[in-house]
N, C-alpha and C. Protein backbone atom coordinates (compact mmCIF):
# COMPACT_ATOMS: atom_id res chain seq x y z
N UNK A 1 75.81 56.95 12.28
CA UNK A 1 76.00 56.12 13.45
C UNK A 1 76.94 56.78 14.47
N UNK A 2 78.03 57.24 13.50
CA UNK A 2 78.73 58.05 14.78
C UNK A 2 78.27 59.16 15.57
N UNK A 3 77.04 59.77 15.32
CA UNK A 3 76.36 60.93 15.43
C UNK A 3 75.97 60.76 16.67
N UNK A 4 75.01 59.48 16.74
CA UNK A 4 73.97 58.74 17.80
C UNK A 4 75.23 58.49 19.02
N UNK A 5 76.55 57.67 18.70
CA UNK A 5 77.28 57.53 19.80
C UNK A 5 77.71 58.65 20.60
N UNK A 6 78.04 60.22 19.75
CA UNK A 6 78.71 61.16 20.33
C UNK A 6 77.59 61.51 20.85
N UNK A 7 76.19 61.63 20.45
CA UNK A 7 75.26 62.05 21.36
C UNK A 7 74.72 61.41 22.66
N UNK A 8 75.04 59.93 22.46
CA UNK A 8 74.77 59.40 23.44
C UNK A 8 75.42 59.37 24.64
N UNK A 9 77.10 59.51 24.52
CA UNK A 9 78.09 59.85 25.44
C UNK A 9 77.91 61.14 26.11
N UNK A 10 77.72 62.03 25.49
CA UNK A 10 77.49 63.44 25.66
C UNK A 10 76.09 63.49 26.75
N UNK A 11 75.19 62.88 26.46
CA UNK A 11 74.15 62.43 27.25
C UNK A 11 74.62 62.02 29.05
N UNK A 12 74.95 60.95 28.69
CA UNK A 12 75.29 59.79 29.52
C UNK A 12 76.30 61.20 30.65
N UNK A 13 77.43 61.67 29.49
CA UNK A 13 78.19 62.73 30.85
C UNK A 13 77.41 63.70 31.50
N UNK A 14 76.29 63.79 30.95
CA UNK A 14 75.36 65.21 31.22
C UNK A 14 74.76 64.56 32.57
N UNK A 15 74.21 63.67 32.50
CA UNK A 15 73.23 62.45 33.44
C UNK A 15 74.66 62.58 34.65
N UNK A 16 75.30 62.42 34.41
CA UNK A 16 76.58 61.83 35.43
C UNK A 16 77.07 63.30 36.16
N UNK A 17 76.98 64.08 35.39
CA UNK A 17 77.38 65.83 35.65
C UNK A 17 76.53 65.84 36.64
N UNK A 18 74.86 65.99 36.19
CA UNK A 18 73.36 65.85 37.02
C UNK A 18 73.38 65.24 38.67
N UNK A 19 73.75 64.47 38.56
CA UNK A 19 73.79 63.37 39.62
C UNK A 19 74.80 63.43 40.64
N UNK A 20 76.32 64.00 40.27
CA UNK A 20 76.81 64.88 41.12
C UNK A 20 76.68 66.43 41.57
N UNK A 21 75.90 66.89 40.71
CA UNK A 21 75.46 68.21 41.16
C UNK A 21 74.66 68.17 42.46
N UNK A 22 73.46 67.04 42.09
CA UNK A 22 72.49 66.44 42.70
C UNK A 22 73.08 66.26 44.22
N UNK A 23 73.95 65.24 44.31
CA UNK A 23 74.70 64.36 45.57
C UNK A 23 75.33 65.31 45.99
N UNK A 24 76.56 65.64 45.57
CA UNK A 24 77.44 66.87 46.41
C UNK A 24 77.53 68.25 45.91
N UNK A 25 76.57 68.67 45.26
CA UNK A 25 76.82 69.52 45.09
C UNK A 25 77.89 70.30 43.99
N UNK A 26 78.47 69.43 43.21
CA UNK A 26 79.62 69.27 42.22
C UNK A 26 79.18 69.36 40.93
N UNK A 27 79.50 70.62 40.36
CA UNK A 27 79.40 70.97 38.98
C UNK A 27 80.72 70.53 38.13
N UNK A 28 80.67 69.24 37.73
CA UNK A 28 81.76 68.98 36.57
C UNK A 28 82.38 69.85 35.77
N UNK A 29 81.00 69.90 35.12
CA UNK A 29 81.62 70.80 33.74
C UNK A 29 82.20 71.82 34.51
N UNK A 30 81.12 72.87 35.29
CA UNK A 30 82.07 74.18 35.66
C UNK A 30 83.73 74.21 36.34
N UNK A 31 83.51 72.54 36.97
CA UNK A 31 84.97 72.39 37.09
C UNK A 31 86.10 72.76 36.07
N UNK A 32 86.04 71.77 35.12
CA UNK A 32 86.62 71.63 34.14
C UNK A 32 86.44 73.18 33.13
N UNK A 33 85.34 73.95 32.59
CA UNK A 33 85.33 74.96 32.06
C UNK A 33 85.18 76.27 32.91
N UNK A 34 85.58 75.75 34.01
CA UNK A 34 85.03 77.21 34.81
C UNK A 34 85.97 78.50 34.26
N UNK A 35 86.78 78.42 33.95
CA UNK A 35 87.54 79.84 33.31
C UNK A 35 87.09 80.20 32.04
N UNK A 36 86.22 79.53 31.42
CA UNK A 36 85.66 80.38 30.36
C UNK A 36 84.14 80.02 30.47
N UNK A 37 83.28 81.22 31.31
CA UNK A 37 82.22 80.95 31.87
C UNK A 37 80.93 80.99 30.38
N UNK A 38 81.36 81.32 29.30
CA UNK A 38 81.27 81.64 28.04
C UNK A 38 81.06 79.99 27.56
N UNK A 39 82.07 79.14 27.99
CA UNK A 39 82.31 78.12 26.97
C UNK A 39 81.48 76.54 27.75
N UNK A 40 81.05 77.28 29.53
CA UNK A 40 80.35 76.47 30.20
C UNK A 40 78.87 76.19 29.43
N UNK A 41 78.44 77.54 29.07
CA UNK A 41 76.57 77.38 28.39
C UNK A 41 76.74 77.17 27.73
N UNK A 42 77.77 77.15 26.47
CA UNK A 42 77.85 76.54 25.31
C UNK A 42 78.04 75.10 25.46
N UNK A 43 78.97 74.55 26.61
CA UNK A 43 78.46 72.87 26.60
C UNK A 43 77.08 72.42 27.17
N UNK A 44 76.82 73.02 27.81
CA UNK A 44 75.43 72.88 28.61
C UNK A 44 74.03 73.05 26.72
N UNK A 45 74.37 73.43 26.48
CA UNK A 45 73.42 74.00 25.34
C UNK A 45 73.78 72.41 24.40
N UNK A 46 74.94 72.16 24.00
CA UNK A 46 75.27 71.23 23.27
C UNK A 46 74.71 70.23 23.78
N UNK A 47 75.12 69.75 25.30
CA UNK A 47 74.55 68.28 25.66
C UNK A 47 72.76 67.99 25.87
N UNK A 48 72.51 69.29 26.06
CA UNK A 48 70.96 69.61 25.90
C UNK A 48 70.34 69.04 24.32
N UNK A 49 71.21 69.44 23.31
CA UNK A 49 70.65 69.42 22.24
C UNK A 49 71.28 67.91 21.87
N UNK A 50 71.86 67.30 22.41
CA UNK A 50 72.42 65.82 22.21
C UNK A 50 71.69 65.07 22.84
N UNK A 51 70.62 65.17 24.16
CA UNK A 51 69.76 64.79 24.68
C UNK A 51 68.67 64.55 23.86
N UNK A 52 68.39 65.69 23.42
CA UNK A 52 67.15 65.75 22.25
C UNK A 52 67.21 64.89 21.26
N UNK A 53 68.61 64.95 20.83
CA UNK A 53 68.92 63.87 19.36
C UNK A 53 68.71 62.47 19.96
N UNK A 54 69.20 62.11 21.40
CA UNK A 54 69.41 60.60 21.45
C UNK A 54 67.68 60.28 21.63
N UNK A 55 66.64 61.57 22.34
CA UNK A 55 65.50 60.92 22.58
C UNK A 55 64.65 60.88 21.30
N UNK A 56 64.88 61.89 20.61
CA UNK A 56 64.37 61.16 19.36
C UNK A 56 64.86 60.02 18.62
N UNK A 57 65.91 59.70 18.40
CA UNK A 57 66.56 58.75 17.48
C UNK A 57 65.90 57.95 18.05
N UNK A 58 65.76 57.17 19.19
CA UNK A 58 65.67 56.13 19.33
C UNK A 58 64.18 55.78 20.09
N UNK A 59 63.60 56.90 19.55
CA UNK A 59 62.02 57.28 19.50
C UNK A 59 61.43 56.55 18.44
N UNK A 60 62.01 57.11 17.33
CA UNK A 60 62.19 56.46 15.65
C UNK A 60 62.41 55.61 15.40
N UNK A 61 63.19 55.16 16.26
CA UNK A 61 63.67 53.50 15.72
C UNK A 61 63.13 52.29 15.87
């Protein structure tokens, strides 16, 4: 259960990241990780694959 929530949050910030990229032009994450341009695709990769988990889980359910 805790799996589904961290994925779902992780989601939800990705959507919210999206949507200001979208509007102004504002990359969150790279805000926040921009000094380790290394550790930016690695969250980008994670919330990708947390996307996947929440659309299946609740594909399944």
């Amino acid at each position: 259960m805790a799996l589904k929530r961290i994925a779902l949050l992780l989601t939800v910030l990705g959507g919210i990241n999206w949507g200001l990229v979208g509007a102004f032009k504002f990359d969150l994450l790279r805000f926040a990780l921009g000094f380790l341009p290394g550790a930016v695709v690695v969250a980008q990769i994670i919330i990708g694959l947390a996307a996947a988990y929440v659309l299946f889980a609740y594909m399944i359910k």
